[in-house]
Protein backbone atom coordinates (compact mmCIF):
# COMPACT_ATOMS: atom_id res chain seq x y z
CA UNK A 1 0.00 0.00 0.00
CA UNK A 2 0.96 3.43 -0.73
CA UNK A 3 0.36 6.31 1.70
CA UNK A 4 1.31 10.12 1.24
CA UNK A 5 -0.03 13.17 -0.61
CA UNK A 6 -1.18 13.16 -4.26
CA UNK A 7 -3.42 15.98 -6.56
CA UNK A 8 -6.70 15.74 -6.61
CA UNK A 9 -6.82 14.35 -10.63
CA UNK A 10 -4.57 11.30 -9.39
CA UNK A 11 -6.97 10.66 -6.13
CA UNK A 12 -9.71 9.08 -7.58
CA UNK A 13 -10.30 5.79 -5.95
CA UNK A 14 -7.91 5.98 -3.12
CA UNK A 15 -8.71 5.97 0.49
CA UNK A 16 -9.02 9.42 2.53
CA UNK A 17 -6.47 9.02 4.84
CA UNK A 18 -7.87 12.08 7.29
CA UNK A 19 -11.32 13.39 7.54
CA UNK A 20 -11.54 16.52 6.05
CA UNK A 21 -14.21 19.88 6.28
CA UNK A 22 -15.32 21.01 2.86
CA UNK A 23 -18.23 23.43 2.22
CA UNK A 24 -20.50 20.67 1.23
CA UNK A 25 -19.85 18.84 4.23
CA UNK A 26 -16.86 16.87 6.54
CA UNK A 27 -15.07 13.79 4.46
CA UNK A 28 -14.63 11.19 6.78
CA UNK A 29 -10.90 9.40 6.79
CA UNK A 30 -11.27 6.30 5.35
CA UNK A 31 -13.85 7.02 2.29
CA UNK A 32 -12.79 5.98 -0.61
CA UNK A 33 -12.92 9.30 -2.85
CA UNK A 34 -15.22 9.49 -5.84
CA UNK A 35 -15.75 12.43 -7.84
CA UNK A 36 -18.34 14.08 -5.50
CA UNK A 37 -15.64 14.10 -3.14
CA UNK A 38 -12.76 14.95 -5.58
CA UNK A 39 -14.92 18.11 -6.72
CA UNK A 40 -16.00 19.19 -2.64
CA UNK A 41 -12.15 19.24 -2.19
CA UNK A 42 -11.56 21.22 -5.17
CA UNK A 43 -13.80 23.64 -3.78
CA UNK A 44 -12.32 23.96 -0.27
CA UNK A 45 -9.08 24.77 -2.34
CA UNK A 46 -7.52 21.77 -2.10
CA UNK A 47 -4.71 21.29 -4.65
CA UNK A 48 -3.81 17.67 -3.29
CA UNK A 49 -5.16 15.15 -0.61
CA UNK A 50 -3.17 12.70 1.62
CA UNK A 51 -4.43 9.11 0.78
CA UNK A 52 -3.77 5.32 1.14
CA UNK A 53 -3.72 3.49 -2.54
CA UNK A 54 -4.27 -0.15 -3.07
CA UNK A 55 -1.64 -1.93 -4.73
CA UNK A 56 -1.98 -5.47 -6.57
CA UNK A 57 -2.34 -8.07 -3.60
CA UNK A 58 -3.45 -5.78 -1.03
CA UNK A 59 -6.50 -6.41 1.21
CA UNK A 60 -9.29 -3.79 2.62
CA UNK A 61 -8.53 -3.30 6.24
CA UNK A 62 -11.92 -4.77 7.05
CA UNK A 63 -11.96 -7.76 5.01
CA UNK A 64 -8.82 -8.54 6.60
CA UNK A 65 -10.05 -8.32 10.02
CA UNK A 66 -12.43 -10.19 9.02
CA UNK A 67 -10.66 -13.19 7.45
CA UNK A 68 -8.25 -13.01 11.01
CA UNK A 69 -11.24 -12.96 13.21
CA UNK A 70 -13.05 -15.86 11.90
CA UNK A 71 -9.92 -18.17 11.48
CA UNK A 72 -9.56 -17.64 15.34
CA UNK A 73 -12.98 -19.62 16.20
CA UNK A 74 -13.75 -21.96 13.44
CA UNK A 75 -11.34 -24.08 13.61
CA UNK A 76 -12.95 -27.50 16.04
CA UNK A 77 -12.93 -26.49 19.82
CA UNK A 78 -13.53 -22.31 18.61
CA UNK A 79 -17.51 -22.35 19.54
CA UNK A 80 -19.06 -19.94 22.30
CA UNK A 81 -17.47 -16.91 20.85
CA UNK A 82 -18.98 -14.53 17.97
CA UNK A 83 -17.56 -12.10 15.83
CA UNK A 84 -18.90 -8.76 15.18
CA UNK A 85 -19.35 -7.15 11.65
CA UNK A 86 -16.18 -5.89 10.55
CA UNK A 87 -15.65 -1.79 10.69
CA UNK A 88 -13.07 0.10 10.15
CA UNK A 89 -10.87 -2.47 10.05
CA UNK A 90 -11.93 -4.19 13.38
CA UNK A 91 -13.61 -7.17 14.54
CA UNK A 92 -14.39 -7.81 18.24
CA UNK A 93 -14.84 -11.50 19.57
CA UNK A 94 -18.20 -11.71 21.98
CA UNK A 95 -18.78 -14.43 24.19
CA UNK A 96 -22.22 -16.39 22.97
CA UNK A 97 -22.40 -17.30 27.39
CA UNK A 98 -21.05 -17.32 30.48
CA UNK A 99 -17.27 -19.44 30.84
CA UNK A 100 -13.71 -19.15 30.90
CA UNK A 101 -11.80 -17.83 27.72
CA UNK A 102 -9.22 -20.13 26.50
CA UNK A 103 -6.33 -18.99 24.39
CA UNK A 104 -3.51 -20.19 23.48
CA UNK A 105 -0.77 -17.75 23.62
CA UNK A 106 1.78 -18.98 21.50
CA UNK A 107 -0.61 -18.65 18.72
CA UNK A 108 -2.00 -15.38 19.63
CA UNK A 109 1.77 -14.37 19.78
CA UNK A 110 2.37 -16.01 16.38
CA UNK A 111 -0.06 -14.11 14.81
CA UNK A 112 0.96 -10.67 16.12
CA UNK A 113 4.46 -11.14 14.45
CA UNK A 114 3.57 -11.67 11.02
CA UNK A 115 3.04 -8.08 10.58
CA UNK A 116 2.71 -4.66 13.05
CA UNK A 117 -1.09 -3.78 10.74
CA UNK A 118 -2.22 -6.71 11.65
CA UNK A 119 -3.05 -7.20 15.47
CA UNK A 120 -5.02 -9.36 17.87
CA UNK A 121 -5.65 -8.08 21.50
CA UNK A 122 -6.96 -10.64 24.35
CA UNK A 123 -8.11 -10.61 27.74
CA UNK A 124 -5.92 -12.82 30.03
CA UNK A 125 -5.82 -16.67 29.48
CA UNK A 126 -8.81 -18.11 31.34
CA UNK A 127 -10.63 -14.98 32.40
CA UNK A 128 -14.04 -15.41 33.45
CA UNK A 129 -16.57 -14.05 31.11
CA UNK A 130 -20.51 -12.96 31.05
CA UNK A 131 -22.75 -13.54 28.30
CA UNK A 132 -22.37 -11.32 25.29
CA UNK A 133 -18.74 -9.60 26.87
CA UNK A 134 -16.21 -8.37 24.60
CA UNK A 135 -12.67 -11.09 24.59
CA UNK A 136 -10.64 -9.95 22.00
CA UNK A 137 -10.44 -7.45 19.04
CA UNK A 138 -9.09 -7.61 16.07
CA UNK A 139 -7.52 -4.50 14.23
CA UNK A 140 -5.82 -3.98 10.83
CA UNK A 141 -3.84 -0.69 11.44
CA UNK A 142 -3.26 0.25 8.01
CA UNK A 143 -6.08 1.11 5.44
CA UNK A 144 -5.30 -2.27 3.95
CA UNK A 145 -2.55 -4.91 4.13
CA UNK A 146 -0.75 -7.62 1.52
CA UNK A 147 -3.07 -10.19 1.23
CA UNK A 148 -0.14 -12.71 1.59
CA UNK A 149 0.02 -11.43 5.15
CA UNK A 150 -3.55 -11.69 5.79
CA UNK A 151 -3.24 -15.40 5.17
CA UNK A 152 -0.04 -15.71 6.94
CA UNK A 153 -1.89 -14.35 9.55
CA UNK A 154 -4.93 -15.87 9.53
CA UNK A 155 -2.84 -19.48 9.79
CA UNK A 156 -0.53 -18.47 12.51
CA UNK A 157 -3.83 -17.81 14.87
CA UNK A 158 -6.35 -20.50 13.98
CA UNK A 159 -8.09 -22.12 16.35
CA UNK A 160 -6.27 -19.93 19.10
CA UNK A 161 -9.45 -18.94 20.86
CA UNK A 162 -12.62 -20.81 22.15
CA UNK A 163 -14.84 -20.56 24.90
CA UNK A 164 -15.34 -23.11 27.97
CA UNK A 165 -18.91 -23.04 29.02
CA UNK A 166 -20.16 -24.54 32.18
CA UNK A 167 -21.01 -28.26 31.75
CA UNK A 168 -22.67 -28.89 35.41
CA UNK A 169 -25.83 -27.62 36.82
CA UNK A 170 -25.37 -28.06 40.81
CA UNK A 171 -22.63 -28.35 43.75
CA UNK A 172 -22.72 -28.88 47.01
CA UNK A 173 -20.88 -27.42 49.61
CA UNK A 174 -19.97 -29.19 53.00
CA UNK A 175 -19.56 -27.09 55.80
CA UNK A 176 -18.08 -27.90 58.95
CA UNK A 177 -18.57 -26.88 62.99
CA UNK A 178 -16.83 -26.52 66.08
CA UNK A 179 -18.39 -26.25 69.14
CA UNK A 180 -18.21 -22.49 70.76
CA UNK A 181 -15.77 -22.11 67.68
CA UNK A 182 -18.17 -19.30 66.12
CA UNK A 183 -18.46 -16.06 67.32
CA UNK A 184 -22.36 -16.49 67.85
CA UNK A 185 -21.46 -19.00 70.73
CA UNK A 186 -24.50 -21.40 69.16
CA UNK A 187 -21.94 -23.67 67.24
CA UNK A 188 -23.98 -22.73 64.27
CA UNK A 189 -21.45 -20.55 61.62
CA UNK A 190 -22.65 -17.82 59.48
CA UNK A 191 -23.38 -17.81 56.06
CA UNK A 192 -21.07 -15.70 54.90
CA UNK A 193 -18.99 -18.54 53.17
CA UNK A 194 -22.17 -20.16 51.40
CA UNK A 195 -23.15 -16.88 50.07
CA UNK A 196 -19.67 -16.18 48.63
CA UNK A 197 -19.75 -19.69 46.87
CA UNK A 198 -23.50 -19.28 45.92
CA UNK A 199 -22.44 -16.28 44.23
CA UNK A 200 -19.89 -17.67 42.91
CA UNK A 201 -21.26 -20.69 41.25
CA UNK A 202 -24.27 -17.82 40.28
CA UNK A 203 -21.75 -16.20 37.34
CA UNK A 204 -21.79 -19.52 35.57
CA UNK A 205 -25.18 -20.84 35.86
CA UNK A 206 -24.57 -23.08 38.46
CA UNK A 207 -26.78 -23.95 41.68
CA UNK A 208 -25.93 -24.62 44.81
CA UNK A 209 -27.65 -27.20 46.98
CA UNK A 210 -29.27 -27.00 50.33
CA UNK A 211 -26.78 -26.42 53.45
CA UNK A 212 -24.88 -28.57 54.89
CA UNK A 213 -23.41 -28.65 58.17
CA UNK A 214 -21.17 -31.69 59.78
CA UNK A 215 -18.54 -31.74 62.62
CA UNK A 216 -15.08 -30.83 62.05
CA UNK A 217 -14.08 -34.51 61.96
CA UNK A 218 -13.05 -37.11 59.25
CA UNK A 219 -15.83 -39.76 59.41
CA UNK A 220 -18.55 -36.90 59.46
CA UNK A 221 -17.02 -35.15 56.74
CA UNK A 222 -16.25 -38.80 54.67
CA UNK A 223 -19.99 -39.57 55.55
CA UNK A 224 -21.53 -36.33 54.08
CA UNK A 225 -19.12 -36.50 50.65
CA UNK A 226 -20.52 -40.16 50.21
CA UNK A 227 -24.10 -38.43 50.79
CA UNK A 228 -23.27 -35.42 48.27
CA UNK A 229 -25.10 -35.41 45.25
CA UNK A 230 -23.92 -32.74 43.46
CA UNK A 231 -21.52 -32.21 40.15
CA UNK A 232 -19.56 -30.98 42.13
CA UNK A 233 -18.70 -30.54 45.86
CA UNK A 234 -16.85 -28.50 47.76
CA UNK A 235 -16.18 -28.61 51.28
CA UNK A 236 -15.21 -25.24 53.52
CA UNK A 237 -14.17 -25.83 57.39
CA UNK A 238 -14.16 -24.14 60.43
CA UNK A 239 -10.88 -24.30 60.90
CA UNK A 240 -8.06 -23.91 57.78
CA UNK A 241 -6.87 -26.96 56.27
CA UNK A 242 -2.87 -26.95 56.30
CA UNK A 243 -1.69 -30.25 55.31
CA UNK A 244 -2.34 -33.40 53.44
CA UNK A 245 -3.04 -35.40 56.33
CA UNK A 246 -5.34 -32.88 57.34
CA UNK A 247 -9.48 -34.09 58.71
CA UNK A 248 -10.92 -32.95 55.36
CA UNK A 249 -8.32 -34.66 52.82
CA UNK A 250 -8.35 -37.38 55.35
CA UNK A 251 -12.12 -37.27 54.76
CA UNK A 252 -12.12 -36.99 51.02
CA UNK A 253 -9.79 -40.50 50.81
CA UNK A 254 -12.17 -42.34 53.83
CA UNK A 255 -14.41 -41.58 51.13
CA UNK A 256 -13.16 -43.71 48.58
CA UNK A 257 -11.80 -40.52 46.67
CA UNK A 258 -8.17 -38.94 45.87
CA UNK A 259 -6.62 -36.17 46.87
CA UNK A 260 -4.97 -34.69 43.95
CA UNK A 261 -3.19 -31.88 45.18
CA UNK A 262 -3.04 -29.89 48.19
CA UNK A 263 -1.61 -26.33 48.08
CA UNK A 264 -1.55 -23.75 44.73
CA UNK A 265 1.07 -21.33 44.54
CA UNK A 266 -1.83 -18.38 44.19
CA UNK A 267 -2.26 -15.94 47.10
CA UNK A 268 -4.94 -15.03 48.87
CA UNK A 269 -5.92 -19.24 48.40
CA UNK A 270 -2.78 -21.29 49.19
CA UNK A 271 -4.57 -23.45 51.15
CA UNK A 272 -6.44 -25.20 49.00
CA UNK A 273 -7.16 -28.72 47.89
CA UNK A 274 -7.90 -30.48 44.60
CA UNK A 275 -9.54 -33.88 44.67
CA UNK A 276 -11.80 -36.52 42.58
CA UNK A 277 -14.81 -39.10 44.22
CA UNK A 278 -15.59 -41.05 41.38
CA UNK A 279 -16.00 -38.76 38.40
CA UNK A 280 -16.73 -35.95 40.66
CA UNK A 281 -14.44 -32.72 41.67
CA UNK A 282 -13.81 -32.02 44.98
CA UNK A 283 -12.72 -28.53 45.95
CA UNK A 284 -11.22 -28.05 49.85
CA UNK A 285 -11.66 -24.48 49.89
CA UNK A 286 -9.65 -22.14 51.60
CA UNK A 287 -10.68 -19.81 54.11
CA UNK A 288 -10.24 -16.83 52.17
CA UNK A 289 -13.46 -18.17 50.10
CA UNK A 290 -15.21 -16.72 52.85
CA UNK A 291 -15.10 -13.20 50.88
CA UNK A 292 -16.12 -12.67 47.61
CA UNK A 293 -13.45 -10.69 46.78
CA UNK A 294 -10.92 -13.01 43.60
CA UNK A 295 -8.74 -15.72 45.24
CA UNK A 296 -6.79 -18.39 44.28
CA UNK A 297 -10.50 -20.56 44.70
CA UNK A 298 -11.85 -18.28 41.77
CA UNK A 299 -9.49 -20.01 39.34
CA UNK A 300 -10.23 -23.28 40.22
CA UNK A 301 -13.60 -23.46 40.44
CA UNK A 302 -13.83 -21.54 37.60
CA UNK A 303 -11.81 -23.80 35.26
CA UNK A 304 -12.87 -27.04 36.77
CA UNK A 305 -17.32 -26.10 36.37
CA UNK A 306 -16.48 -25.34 33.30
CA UNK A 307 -14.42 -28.87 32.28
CA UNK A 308 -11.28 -27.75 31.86
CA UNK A 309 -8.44 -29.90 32.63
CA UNK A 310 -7.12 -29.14 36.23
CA UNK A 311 -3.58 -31.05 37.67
CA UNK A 312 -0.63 -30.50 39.06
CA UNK A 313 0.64 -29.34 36.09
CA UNK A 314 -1.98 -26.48 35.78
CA UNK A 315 -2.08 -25.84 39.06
CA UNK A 316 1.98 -25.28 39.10
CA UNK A 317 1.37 -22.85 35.90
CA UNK A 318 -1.02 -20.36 38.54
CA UNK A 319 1.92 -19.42 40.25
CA UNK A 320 2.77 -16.80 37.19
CA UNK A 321 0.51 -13.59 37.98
CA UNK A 322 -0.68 -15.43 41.20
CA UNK A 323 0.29 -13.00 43.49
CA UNK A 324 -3.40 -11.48 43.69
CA UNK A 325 -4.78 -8.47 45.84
CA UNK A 326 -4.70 -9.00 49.63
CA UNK A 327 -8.10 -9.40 51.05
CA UNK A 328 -8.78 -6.84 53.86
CA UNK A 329 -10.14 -9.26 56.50
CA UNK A 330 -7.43 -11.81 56.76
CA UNK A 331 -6.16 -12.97 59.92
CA UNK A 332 -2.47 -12.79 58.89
CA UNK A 333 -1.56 -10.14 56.22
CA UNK A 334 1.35 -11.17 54.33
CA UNK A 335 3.46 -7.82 55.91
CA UNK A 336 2.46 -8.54 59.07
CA UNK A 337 3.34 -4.79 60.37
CA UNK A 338 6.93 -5.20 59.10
CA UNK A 339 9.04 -3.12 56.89
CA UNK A 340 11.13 -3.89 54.14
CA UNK A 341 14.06 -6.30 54.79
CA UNK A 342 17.48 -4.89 55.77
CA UNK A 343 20.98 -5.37 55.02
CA UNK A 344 22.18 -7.62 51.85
C-alpha cells in the first residue's frame, strides 16, 4: 500500500487518509474518494489530498479483520465466541455465554508477528466471562494490508481462541462446625462462606444445593461427601486446612476418593485442595473463600465447572501472575506490620 499526498486528478479511488471539512460537508478518513468528493475538495481549495492506494495483492482493512477474526474460532474447539461485523478495520470476539476464555498464547503471539497492521488483542488466558462480553479485538492498522500477510496471519492464529462453558448444573458445599468455635457461641457458623460460593457458582449458571453442616471430623465429613449429590462438591471448614493429612483430605480419601493436590502457589488461596470421588471434583476451599473478593478458589472453580483440565501441572502454571490483591479481613496479612528487609 501506498500512503502520502497526491493531486486531486490522481486521487480518484484511493482511500481518505484524514477526515476533512469542505463546504459541502466533513469527508470522513477512510472514504474511498469518488468524484463528489474529488470536486467538494476542489472547492475547499484543495490542490492535493493525503491518501492510502491499493496496490496489486493488497487487502481492505476490514476484510482482513475479518478473514483473522473468523480463522480464530472456526477451527474445532472455537464455539461460544462470535464475531462482530467488521468496521473500520476491526472485529471484536463476543462471548455467545457465560465461561472461561481459553487462548492459546503462542498462537495469539504467532499471529501478532507476522506483521505490526495486523493485530489481535486478548483478555488474560482463562478470564471469566458474562454472556455477550467483549474477549478480544481484532484490528488492521493500516487502510489495507498484503493479502499474503492476511493469510499468513490468519494461519498463525487458527483455532487460538474458544470458549469453555459450564457443563454442570449443581454443587454442594460441605460445611463444617466446632463447638463455641463461632463467634455467635450457638456452634452454628454464618453464612457468609455459602453466600460467597452461591455467588460464585451464580456467574456460571450453576446452583448450589441445600446447606450442609457436619462436625469438624473425618468420618462426618467422609460420611456427608458419600451423601453429596452434586456435580460438584466443595467442602469449607471451620478451621483452615494446612496439610495433606489434614481431617478434610483425610475425609475426602475415607471416602473412597483422591486427593490430587493440596496447596496452589496463588495468594490469597494457598490453602487449598484439589480432589476426585468417582468422576466428581472435589474442591477443599480455603478460608479466604469466605469473601467474595478473587482468590486463588476463583481459578479453580472456575476452570474445573467449566471442564477444563485441572492437575498438578496447571495448578503449578497459577503461580505466574498469582500474586493477587490481599483481602482486607485476613487474619495474617502477608506484611504482618513489618518493613522492608534490611541489610544484603
Amino acid at each position: 500500500m501506498r500512503f502520502g499526498p497526491v493531486p486531486l486528478a490522481e486521487a480518484e479511488g484511493a482511500i481518505l487518509a484524514h477526515s476533512v471539512r469542505t463546504p459541502a460537508g466533513p469527508l470522513r478518513k477512510g472514504l474511498e474518494l469518488g468524484p463528489d468528493a474529488i470536486a467538494a475538495l476542489a472547492g475547499a481549495g484543495h490542490r492535493e489530498v493525503i491518501v492510502a492506494r491499493f496496490e496489486a495483492g493488497d487487502l481492505h482493512e476490514d476484510r482482513a479483520a475479518d478473514i483473522v477474526a473468523r480463522a480464530l474460532i472456526e477451527a474445532p474447539g472455537g464455539q461460544g465466541l462470535s464475531p462482530s461485523v467488521a468496521a473500520t478495520g476491526r472485529v471484536n470476539l463476543h462471548a455467545t455465554g457465560p465461561g472461561v476464555l481459553g487462548v492459546d498464547a503462542g498462537r495469539v503471539h504467532a499471529l501478532n508477528a507476522v506483521n505490526p497492521m495486523i493485530t489481535l488483542a486478548t483478555l488474560p488466558e482463562w478470564a471469566r466471562v458474562a454472556e455477550g462480553q467483549m474477549v478480544a479485538t481484532v484490528k488492521i492498522i493500516a487502510y489495507g494490508v498484503p493479502e499474503a500477510d492476511v493469510a499468513r496471519a490468519a494461519a498463525a492464529g487458527a483455532g487460538a481462541m474458544r470458549l469453555w462453558s459450564p457443563r454442570m448444573a449443581r454443587a454442594d458445599l460441605i460445611e463444617t462446625v466446632i463447638d463455641g468455635g463461632d463467634a455467635s457461641g450457638t456452634g452454628v457458623p454464618g453464612d457468609k462462606g455459602r453466600r460467597a460460593l452461591a455467588g460464585r457458582l451464580a456467574r456460571l449458571g450453576v446452583q448450589l444445593g441445600p446447606r450442609v453442616l457436619v462436625a469438624h471430623e473425618t468420618g462426618a465429613i467422609a460420611a456427608a461427601l458419600g451423601a453429596a449429590e452434586g456435580e460438584a462438591i466443595f467442602v469449607l471448614t471451620a478451621s483452615a486446612t494446612s496439610d495433606p493429612a489434614d481431617v478434610a483430605p483425610e475425609a475426602l480419601r475415607r471416602a473412597g476418593g483422591e486427593v490430587v493436590q493440596f496447596g496452589i502457589p496463588v495468594d490469597p488461596g494457598n490453602l487449598l485442595f484439589l480432589g476426585r470421588l468417582g468422576d466428581r471434583p472435589v474442591i477443599g476451599l480455603p478460608g479466604c473463600a469466605r469473601s467474595p473478593a478473587l482468590n486463588g478458589a476463583d481459578w479453580v472453580l472456575e476452570r474445573v465447572l467449566c471442564g477444563v483440565p485441572v492437575g498438578p501441572r496447571e495448578l503449578a502454571r497459577m503461580g505466574l501472575g498469582g500474586l493477587l490483591k490481599e483481602i482486607p479481613s485476613r487474619p495474617r496479612p502477608r506484611a504482618l506490620g513489618r518493613g522492608p528487609a534490611k541489610g544484603p
